[in-house]
PDB file of N, CA and C in Angstrom:
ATOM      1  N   UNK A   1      -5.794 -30.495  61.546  1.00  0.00           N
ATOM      2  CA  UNK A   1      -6.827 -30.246  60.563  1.00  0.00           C
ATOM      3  C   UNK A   1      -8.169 -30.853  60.998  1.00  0.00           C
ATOM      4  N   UNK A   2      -8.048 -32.356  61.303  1.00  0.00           N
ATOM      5  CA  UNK A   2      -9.307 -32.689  62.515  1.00  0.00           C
ATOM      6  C   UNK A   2      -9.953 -31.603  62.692  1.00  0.00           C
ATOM      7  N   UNK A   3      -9.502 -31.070  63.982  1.00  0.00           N
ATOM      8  CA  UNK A   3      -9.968 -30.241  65.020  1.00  0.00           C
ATOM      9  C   UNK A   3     -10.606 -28.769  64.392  1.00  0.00           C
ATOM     10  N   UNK A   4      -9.965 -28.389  63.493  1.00  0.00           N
ATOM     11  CA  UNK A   4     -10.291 -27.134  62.569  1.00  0.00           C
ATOM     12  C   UNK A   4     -11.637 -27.290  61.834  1.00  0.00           C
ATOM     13  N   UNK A   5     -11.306 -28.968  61.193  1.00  0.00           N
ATOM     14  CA  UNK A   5     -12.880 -29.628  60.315  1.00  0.00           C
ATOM     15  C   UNK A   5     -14.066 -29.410  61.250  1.00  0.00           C
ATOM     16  N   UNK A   6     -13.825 -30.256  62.339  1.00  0.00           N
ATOM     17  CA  UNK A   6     -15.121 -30.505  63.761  1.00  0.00           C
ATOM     18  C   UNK A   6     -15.434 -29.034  63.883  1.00  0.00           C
ATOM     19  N   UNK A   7     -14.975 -28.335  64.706  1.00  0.00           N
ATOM     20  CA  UNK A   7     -14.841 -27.001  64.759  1.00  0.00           C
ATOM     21  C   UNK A   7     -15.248 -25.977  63.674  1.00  0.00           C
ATOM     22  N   UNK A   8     -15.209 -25.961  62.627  1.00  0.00           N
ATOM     23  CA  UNK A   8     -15.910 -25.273  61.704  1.00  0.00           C
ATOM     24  C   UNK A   8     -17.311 -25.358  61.340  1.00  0.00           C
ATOM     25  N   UNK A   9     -17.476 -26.707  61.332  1.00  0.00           N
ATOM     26  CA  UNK A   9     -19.496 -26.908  61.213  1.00  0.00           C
ATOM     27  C   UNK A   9     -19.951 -26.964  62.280  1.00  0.00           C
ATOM     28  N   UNK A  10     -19.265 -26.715  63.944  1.00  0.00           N
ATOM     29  CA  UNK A  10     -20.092 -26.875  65.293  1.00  0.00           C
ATOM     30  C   UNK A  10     -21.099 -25.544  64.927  1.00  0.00           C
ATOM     31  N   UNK A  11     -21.908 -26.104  65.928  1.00  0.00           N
ATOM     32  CA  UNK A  11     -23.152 -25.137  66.287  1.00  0.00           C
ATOM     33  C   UNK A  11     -22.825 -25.089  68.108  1.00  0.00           C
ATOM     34  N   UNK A  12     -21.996 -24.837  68.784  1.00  0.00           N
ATOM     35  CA  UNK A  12     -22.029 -25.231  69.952  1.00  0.00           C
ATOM     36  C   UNK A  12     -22.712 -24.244  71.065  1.00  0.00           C
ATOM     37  N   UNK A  13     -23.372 -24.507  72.091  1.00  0.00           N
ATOM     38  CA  UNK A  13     -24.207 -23.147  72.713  1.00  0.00           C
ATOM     39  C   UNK A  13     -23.829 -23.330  74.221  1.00  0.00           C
ATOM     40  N   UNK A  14     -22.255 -24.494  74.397  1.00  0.00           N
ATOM     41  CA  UNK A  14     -22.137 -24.449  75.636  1.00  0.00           C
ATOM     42  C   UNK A  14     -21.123 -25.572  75.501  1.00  0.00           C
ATOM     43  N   UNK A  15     -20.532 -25.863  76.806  1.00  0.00           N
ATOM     44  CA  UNK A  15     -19.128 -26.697  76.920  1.00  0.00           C
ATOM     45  C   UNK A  15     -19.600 -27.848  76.797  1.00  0.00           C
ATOM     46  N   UNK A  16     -20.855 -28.377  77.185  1.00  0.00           N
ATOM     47  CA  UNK A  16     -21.358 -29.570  77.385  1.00  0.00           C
ATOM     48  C   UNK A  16     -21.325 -30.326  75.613  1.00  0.00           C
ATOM     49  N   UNK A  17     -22.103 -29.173  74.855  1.00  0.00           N
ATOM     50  CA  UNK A  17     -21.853 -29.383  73.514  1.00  0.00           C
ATOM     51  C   UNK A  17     -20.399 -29.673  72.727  1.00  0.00           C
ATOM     52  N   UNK A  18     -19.581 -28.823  72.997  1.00  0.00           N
ATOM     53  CA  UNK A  18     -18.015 -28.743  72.994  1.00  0.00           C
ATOM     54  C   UNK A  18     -17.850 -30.156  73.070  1.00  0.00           C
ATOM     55  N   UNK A  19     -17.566 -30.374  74.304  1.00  0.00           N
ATOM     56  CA  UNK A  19     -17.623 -31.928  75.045  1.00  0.00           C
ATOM     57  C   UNK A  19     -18.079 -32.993  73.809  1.00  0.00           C
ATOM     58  N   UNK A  20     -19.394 -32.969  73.346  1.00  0.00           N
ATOM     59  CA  UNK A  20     -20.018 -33.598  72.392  1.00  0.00           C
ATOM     60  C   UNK A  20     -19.024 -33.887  70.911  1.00  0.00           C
ATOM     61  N   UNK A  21     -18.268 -33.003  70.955  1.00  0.00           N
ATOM     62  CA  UNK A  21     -17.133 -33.554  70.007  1.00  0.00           C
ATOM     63  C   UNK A  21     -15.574 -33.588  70.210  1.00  0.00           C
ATOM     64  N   UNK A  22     -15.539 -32.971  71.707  1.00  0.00           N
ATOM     65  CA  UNK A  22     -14.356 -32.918  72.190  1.00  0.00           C
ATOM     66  C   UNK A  22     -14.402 -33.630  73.595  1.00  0.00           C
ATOM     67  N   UNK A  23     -14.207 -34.435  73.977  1.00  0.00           N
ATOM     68  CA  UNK A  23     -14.979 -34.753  75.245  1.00  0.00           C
ATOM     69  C   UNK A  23     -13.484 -34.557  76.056  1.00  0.00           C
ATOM     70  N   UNK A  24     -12.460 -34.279  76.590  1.00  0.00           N
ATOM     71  CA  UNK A  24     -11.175 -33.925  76.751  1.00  0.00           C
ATOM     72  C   UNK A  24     -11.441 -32.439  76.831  1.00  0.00           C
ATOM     73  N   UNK A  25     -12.576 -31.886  76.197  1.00  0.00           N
ATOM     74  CA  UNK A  25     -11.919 -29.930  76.479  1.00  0.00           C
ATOM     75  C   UNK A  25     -12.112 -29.613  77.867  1.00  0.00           C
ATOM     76  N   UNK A  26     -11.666 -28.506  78.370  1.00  0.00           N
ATOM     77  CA  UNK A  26     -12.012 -28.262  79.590  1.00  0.00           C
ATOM     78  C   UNK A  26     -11.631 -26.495  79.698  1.00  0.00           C
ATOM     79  N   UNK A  27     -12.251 -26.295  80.385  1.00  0.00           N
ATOM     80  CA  UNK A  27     -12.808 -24.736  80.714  1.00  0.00           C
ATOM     81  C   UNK A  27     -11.674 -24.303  81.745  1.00  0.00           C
ATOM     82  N   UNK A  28     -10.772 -23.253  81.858  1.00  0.00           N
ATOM     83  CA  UNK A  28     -10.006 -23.100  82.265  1.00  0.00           C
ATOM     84  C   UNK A  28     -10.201 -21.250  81.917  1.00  0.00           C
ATOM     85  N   UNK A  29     -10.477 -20.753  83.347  1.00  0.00           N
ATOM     86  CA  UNK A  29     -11.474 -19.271  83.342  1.00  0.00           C
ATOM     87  C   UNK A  29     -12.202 -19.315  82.280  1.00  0.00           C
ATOM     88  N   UNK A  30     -12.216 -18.217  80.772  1.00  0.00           N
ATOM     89  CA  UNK A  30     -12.463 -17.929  79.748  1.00  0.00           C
ATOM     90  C   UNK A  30     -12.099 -18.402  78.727  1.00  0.00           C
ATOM     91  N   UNK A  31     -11.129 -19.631  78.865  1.00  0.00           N
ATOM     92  CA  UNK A  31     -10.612 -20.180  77.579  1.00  0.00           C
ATOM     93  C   UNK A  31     -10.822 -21.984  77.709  1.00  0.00           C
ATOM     94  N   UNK A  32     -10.808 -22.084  76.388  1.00  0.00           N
ATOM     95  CA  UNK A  32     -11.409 -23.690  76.810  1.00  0.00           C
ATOM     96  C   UNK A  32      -9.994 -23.830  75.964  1.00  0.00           C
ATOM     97  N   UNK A  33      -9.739 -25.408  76.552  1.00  0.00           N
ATOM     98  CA  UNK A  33      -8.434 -26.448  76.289  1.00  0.00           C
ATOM     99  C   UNK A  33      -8.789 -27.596  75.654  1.00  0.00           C
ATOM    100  N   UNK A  34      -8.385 -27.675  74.721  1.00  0.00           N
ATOM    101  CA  UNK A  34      -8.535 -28.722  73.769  1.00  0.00           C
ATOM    102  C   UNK A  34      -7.487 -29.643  73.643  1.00  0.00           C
ATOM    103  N   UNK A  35      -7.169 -30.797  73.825  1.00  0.00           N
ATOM    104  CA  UNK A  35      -6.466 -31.700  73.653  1.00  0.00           C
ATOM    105  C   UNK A  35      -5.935 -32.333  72.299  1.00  0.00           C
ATOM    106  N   UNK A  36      -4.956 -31.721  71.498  1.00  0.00           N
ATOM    107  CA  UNK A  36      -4.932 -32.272  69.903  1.00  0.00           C
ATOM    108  C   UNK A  36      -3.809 -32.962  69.652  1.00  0.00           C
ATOM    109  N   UNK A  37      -3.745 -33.786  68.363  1.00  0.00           N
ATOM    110  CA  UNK A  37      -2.728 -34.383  67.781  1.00  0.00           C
ATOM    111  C   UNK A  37      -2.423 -35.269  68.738  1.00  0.00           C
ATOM    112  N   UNK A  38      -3.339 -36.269  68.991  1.00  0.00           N
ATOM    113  CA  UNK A  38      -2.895 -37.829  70.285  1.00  0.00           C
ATOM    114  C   UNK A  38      -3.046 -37.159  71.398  1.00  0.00           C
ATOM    115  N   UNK A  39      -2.971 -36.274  71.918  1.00  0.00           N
ATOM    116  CA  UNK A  39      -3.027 -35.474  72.887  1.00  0.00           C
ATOM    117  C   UNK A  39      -1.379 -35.038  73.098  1.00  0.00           C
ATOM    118  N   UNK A  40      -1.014 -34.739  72.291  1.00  0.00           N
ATOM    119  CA  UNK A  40       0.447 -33.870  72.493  1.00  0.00           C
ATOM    120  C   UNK A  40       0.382 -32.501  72.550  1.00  0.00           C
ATOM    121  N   UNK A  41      -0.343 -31.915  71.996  1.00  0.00           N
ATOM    122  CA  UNK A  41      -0.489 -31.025  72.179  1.00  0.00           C
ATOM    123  C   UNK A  41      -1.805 -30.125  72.988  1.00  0.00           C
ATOM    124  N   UNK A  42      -1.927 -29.035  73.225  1.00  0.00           N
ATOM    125  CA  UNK A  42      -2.805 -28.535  74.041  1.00  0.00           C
ATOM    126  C   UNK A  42      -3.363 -27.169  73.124  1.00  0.00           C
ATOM    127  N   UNK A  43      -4.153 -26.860  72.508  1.00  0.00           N
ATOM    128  CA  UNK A  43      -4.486 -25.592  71.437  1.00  0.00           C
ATOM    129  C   UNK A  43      -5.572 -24.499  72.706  1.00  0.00           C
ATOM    130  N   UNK A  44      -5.292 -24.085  72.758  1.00  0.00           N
ATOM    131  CA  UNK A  44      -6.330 -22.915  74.074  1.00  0.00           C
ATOM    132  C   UNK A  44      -6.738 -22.034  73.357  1.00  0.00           C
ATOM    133  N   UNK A  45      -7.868 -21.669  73.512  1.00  0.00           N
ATOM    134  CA  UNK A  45      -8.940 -20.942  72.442  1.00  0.00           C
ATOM    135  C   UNK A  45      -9.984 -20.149  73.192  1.00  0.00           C
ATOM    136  N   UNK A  46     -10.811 -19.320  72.526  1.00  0.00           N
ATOM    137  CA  UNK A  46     -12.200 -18.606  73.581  1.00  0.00           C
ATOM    138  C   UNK A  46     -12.603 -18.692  73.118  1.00  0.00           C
ATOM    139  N   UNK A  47     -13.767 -19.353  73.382  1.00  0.00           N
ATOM    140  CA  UNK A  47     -15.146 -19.658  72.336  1.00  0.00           C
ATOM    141  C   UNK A  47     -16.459 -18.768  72.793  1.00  0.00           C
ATOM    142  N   UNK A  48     -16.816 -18.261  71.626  1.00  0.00           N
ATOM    143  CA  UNK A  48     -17.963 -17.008  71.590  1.00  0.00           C
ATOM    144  C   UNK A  48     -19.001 -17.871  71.415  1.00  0.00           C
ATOM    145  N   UNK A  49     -20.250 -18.644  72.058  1.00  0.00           N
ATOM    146  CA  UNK A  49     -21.258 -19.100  71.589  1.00  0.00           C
ATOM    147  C   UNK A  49     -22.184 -18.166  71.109  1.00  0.00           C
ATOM    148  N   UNK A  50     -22.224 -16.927  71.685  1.00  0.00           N
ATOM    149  CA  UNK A  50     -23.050 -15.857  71.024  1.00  0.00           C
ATOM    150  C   UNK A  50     -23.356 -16.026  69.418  1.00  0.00           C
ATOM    151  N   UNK A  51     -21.750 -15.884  68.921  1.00  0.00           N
ATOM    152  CA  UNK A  51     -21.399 -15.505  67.940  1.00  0.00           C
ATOM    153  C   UNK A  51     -20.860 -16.138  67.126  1.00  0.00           C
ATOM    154  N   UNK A  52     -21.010 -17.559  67.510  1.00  0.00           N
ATOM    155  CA  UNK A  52     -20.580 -19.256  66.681  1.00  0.00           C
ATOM    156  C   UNK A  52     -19.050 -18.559  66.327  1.00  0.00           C
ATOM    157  N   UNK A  53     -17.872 -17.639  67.306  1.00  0.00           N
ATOM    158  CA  UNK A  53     -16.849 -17.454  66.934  1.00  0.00           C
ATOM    159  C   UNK A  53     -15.992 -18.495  67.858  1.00  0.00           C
ATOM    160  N   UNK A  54     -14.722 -18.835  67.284  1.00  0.00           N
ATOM    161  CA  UNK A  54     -13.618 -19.542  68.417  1.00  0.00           C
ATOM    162  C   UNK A  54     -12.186 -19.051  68.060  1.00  0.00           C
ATOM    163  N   UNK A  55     -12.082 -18.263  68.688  1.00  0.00           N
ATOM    164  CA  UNK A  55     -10.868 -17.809  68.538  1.00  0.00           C
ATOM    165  C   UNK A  55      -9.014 -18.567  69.874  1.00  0.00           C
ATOM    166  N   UNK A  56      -8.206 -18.962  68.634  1.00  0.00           N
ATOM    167  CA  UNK A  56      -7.151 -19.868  69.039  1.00  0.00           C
ATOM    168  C   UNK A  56      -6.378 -18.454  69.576  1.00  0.00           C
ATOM    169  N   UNK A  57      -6.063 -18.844  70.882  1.00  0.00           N
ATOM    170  CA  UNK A  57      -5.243 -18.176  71.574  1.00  0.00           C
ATOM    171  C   UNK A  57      -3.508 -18.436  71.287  1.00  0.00           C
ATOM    172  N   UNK A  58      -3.553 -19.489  71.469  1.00  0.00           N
ATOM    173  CA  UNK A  58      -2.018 -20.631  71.443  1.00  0.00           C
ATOM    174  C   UNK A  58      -2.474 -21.974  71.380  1.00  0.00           C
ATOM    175  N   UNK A  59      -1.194 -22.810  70.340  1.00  0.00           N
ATOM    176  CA  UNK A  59      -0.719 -24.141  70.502  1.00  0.00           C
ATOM    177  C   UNK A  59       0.075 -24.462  71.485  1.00  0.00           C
ATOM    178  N   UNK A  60       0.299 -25.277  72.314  1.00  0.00           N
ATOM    179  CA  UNK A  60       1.453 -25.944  72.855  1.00  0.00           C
ATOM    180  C   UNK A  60       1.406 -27.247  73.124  1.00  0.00           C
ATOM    181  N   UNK A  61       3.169 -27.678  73.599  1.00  0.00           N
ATOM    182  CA  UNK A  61       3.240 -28.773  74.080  1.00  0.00           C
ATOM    183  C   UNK A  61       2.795 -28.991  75.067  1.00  0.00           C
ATOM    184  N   UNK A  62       3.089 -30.165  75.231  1.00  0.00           N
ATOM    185  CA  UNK A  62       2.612 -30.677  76.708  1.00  0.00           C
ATOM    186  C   UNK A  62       3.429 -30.318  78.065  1.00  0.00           C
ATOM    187  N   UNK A  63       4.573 -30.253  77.603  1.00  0.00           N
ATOM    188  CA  UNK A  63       5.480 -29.797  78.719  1.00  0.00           C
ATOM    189  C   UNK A  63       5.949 -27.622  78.115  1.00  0.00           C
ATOM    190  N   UNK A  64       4.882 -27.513  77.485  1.00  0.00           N
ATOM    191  CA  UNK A  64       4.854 -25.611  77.920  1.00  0.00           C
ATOM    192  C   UNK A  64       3.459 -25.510  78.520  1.00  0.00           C
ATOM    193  N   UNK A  65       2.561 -26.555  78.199  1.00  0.00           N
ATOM    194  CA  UNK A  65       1.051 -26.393  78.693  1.00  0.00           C
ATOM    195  C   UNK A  65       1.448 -26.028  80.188  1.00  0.00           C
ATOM    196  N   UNK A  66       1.867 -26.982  80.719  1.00  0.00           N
ATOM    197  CA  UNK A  66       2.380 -27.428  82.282  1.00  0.00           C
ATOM    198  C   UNK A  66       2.965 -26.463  82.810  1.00  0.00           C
ATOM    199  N   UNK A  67       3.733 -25.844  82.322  1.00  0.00           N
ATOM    200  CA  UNK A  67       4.750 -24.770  82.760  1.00  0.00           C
ATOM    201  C   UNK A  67       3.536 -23.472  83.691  1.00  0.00           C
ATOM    202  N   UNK A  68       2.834 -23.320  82.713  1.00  0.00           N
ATOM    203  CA  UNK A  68       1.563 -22.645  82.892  1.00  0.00           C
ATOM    204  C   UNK A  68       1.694 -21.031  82.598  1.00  0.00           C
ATOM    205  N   UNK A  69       2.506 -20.431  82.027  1.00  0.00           N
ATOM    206  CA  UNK A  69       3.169 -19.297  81.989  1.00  0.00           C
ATOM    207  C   UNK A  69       1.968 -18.952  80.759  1.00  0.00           C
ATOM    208  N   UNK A  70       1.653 -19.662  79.962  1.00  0.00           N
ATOM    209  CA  UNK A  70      -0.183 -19.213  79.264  1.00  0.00           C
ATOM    210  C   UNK A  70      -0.924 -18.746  80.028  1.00  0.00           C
ATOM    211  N   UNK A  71      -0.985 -18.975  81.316  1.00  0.00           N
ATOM    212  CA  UNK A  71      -2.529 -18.645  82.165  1.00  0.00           C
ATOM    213  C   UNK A  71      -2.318 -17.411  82.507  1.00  0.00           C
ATOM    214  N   UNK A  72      -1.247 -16.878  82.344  1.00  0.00           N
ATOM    215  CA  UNK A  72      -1.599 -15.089  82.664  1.00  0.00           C
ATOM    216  C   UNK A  72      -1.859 -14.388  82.323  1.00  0.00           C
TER     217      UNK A  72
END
């Protein structure tokens, strides 16, 4: 719920901003990685700065993050 709160009033116009409340995200091609819940989990998302949209791709653990079978 954090992450949903932060994330709902961003204005963000770039990763650097992202960063500014996520400092853990990281850009991975077209989808940025967010680190949630202690960092157990991994939420992967595409963020539209155009269009102040962020759309959640998947949650996972830490050991399906790894697996990497998301990145295709």
């Amino acid at each position: 719920m954090n992450w949903y709160r932060i994330t709902r009033r961003a204005d963000w116009k770039s990763l650097v901003e992202v960063r500014c409340d996520f400092a853990h995200a990281d850009l991975v091609g077209r989808r940025t990685v967010f680190n949630i819940h202690g960092n157990d989990y991994r939420l992967i998302a595409r963020v539209n700065y155009k269009t102040k949209r962020v759309f959640i791709l998947n949650i996972l653990t830490h050991s399906e993050y790894n697996k990497g079978d998301w990145n295709q």
